[in-house]
Protein backbone atom coordinates (compact mmCIF):
# COMPACT_ATOMS: atom_id res chain seq x y z
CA UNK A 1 -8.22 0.45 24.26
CA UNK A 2 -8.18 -2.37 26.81
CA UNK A 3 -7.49 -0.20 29.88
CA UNK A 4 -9.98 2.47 28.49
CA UNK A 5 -12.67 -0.74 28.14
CA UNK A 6 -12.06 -2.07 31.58
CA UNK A 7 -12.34 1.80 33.08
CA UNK A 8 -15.37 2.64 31.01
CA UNK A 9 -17.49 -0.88 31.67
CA UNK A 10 -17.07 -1.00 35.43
CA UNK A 11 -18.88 2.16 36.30
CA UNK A 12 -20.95 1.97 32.79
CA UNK A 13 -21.83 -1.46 33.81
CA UNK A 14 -23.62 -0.98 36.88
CA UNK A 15 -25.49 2.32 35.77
CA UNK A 16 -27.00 0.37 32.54
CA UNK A 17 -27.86 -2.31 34.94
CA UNK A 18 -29.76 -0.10 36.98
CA UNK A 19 -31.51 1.83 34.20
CA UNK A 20 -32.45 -1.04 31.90
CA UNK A 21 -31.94 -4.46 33.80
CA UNK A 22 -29.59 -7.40 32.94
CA UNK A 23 -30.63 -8.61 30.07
CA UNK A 24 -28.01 -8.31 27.46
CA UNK A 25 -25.91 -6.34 29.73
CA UNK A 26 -22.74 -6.92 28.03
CA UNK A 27 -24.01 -6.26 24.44
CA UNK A 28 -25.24 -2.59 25.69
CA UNK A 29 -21.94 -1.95 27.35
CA UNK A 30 -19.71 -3.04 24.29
CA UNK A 31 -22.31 -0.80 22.46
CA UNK A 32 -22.17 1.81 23.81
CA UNK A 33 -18.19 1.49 24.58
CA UNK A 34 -18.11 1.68 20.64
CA UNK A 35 -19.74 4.45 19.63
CA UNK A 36 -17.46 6.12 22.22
CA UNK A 37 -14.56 4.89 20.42
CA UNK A 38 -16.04 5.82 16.99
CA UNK A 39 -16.63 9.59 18.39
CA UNK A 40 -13.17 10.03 19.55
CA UNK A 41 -11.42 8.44 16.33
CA UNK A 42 -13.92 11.08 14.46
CA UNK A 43 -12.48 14.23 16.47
CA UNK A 44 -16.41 14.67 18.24
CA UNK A 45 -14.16 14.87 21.64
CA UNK A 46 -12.59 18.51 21.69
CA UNK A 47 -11.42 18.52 25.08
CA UNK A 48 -10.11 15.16 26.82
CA UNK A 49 -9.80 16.41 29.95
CA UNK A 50 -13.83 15.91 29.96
CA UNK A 51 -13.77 12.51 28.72
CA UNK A 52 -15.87 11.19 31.69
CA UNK A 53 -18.52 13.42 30.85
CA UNK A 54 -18.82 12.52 27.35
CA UNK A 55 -19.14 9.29 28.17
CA UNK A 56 -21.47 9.98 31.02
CA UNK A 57 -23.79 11.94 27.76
CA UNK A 58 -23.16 9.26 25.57
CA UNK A 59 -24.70 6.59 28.10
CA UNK A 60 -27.91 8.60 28.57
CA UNK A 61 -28.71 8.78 25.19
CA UNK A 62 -28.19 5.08 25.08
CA UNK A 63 -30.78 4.20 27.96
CA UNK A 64 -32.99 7.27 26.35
CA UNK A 65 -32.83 5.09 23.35
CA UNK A 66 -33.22 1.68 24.79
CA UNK A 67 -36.21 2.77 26.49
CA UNK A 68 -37.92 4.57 23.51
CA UNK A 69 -37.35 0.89 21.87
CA UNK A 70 -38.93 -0.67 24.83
CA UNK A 71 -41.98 1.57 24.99
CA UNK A 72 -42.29 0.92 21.07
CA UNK A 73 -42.04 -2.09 20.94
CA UNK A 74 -45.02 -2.55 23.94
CA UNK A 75 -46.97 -0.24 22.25
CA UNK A 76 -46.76 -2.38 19.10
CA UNK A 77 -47.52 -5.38 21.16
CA UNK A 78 -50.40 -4.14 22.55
CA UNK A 79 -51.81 -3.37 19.34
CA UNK A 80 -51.41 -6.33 17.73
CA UNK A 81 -53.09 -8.49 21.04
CA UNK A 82 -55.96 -6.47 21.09
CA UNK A 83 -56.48 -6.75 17.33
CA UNK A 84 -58.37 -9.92 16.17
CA UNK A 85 -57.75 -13.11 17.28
CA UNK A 86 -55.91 -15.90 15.40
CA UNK A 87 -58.04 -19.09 16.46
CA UNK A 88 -55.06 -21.63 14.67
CA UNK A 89 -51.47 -20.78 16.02
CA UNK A 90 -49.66 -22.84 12.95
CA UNK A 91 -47.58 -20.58 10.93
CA UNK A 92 -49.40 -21.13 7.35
CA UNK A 93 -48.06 -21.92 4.57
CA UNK A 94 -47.01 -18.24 3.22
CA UNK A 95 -45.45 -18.16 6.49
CA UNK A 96 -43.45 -20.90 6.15
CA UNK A 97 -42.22 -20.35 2.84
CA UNK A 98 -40.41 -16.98 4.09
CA UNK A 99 -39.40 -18.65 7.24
CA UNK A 100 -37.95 -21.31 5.13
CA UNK A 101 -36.51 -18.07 2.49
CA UNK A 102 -35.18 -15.85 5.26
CA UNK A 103 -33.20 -19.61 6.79
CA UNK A 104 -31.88 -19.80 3.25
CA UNK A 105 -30.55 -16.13 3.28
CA UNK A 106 -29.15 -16.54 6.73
CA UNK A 107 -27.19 -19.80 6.06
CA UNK A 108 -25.81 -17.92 2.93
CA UNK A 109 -24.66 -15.31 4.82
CA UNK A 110 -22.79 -17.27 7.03
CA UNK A 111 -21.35 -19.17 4.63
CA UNK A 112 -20.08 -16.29 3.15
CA UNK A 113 -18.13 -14.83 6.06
CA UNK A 114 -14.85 -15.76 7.12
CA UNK A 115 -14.91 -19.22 9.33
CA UNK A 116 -13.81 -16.62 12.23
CA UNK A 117 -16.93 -14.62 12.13
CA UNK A 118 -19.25 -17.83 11.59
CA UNK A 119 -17.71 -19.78 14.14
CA UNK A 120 -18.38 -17.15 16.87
CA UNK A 121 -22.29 -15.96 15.55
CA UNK A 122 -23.08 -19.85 15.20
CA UNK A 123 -21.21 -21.10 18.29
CA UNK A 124 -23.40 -17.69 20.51
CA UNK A 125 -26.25 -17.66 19.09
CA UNK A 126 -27.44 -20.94 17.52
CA UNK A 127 -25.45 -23.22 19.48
CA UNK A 128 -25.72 -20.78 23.02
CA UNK A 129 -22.44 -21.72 24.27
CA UNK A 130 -21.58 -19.16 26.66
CA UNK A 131 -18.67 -16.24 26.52
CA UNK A 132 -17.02 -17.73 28.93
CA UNK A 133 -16.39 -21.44 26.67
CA UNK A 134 -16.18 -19.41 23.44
CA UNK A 135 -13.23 -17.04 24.42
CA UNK A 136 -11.56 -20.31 26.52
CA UNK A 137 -12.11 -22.86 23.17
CA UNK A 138 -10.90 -19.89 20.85
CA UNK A 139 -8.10 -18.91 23.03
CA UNK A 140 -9.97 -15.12 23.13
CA UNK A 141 -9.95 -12.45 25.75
CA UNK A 142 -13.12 -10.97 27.03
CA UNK A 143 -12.49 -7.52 25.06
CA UNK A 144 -11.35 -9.66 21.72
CA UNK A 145 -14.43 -11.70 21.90
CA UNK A 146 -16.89 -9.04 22.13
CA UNK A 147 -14.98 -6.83 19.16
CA UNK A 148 -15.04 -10.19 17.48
CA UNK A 149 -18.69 -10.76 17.77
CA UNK A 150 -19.47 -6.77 17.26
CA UNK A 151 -17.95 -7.20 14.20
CA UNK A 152 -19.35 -10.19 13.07
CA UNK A 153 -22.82 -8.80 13.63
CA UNK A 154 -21.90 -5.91 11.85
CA UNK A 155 -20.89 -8.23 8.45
CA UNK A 156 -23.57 -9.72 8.92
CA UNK A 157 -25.77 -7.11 8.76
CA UNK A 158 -24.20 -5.61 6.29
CA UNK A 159 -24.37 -9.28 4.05
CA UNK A 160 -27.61 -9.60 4.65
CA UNK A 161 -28.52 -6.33 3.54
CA UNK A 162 -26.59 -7.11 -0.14
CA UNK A 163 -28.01 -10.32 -0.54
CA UNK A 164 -31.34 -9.06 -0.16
CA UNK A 165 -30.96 -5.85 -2.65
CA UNK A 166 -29.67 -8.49 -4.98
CA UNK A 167 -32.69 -10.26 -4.56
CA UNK A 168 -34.83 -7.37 -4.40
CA UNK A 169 -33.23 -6.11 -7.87
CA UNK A 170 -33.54 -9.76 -9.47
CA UNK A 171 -36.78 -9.72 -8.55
CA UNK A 172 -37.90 -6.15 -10.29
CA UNK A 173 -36.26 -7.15 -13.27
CA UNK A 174 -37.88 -10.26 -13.62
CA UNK A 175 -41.90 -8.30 -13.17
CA UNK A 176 -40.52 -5.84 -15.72
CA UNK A 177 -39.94 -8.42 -18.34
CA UNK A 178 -43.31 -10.21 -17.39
CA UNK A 179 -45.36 -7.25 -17.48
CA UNK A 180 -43.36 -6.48 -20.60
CA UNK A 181 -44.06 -9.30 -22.33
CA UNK A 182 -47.58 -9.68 -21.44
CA UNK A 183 -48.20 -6.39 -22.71
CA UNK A 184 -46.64 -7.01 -26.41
């Protein structure tokens, strides 16, 4: 897996960098090295000997997707700017209550992953320490870090997406009964 990651990001590197730009190069290469993996340990390769090209297919798709995000996403922009105009940027106070509802979720979350998977999502993204000081203060490769951190997004996803069909089912039941008892 390591040789086959150090093969496949070299030349995948540079052609993501040239399609879609730096920004979060290394996330779109570990990506994309992934689903790779995840097609080959599913039988979707038939013939090895074209490996290369798979990949090459694979990649494509990737910027093809990337850039259908992008061009969303714009598009979206644009038509919430040339909607109306908010005269008071302060979030208000429904606002804030979710803000302060989806912190509450997230810190859950975290506390409910292994200290592993916390330490690396809080010490990346919240604290911004860079690859480089996470892998040399965890005593982690390149490769293990970003598996690590794939897979720490993934839980956390995954989590997050519990927590908040517990929530959404805690939720129904409570209307039922209120609606249920204002009715009697």
């Amino acid at each position: 897996m390591t040789e086959l990651y150090r093969l496949f990001s070299k030349g995948i590197r540079f052609y993501l960098c040239r399609q879609l730009g730096p920004q979060e190069l290394d996330d779109k290469v570990h990506d994309t090295f992934l689903i790779v993996v995840h097609a080959i340990r599913r039988g979707d390769l038939r013939e090895p000997e074209r490996l290369m090209g798979f990949v090459r297919t694979v990649v494509r798709r990737q910027v093809a997707a990337y850039i259908d995000d992008a061009v969303q996403t714009r598009r979206d922009q644009t038509d919430m700017e040339s909607g109306v105009v908010v005269a008071d940027a302060k979030r208000n106070p429904e606002e804030k209550a979710i803000g302060r509802q989806n912190e509450d979720l997230m810190i859950q979350v975290l506390r409910s992953m292994s200290s592993r998977d916390r330490d690396i999502l809080t010490r990346f993204y919240l604290h911004e320490q860079t690859q480089e000081q996470i892998c040399a203060d965890m005593n982690l490769s390149e490769t293990q870090f970003r598996l690590l951190k794939s897979r720490a997004k993934a839980r956390f996803g995954e989590l997050g997406k519990r927590k908040l069909q517990k929530k959404s089912i805690a939720t129904n039941f409570l209307r039922t009964m209120v609606s249920a008892t204002h009715s009697v």
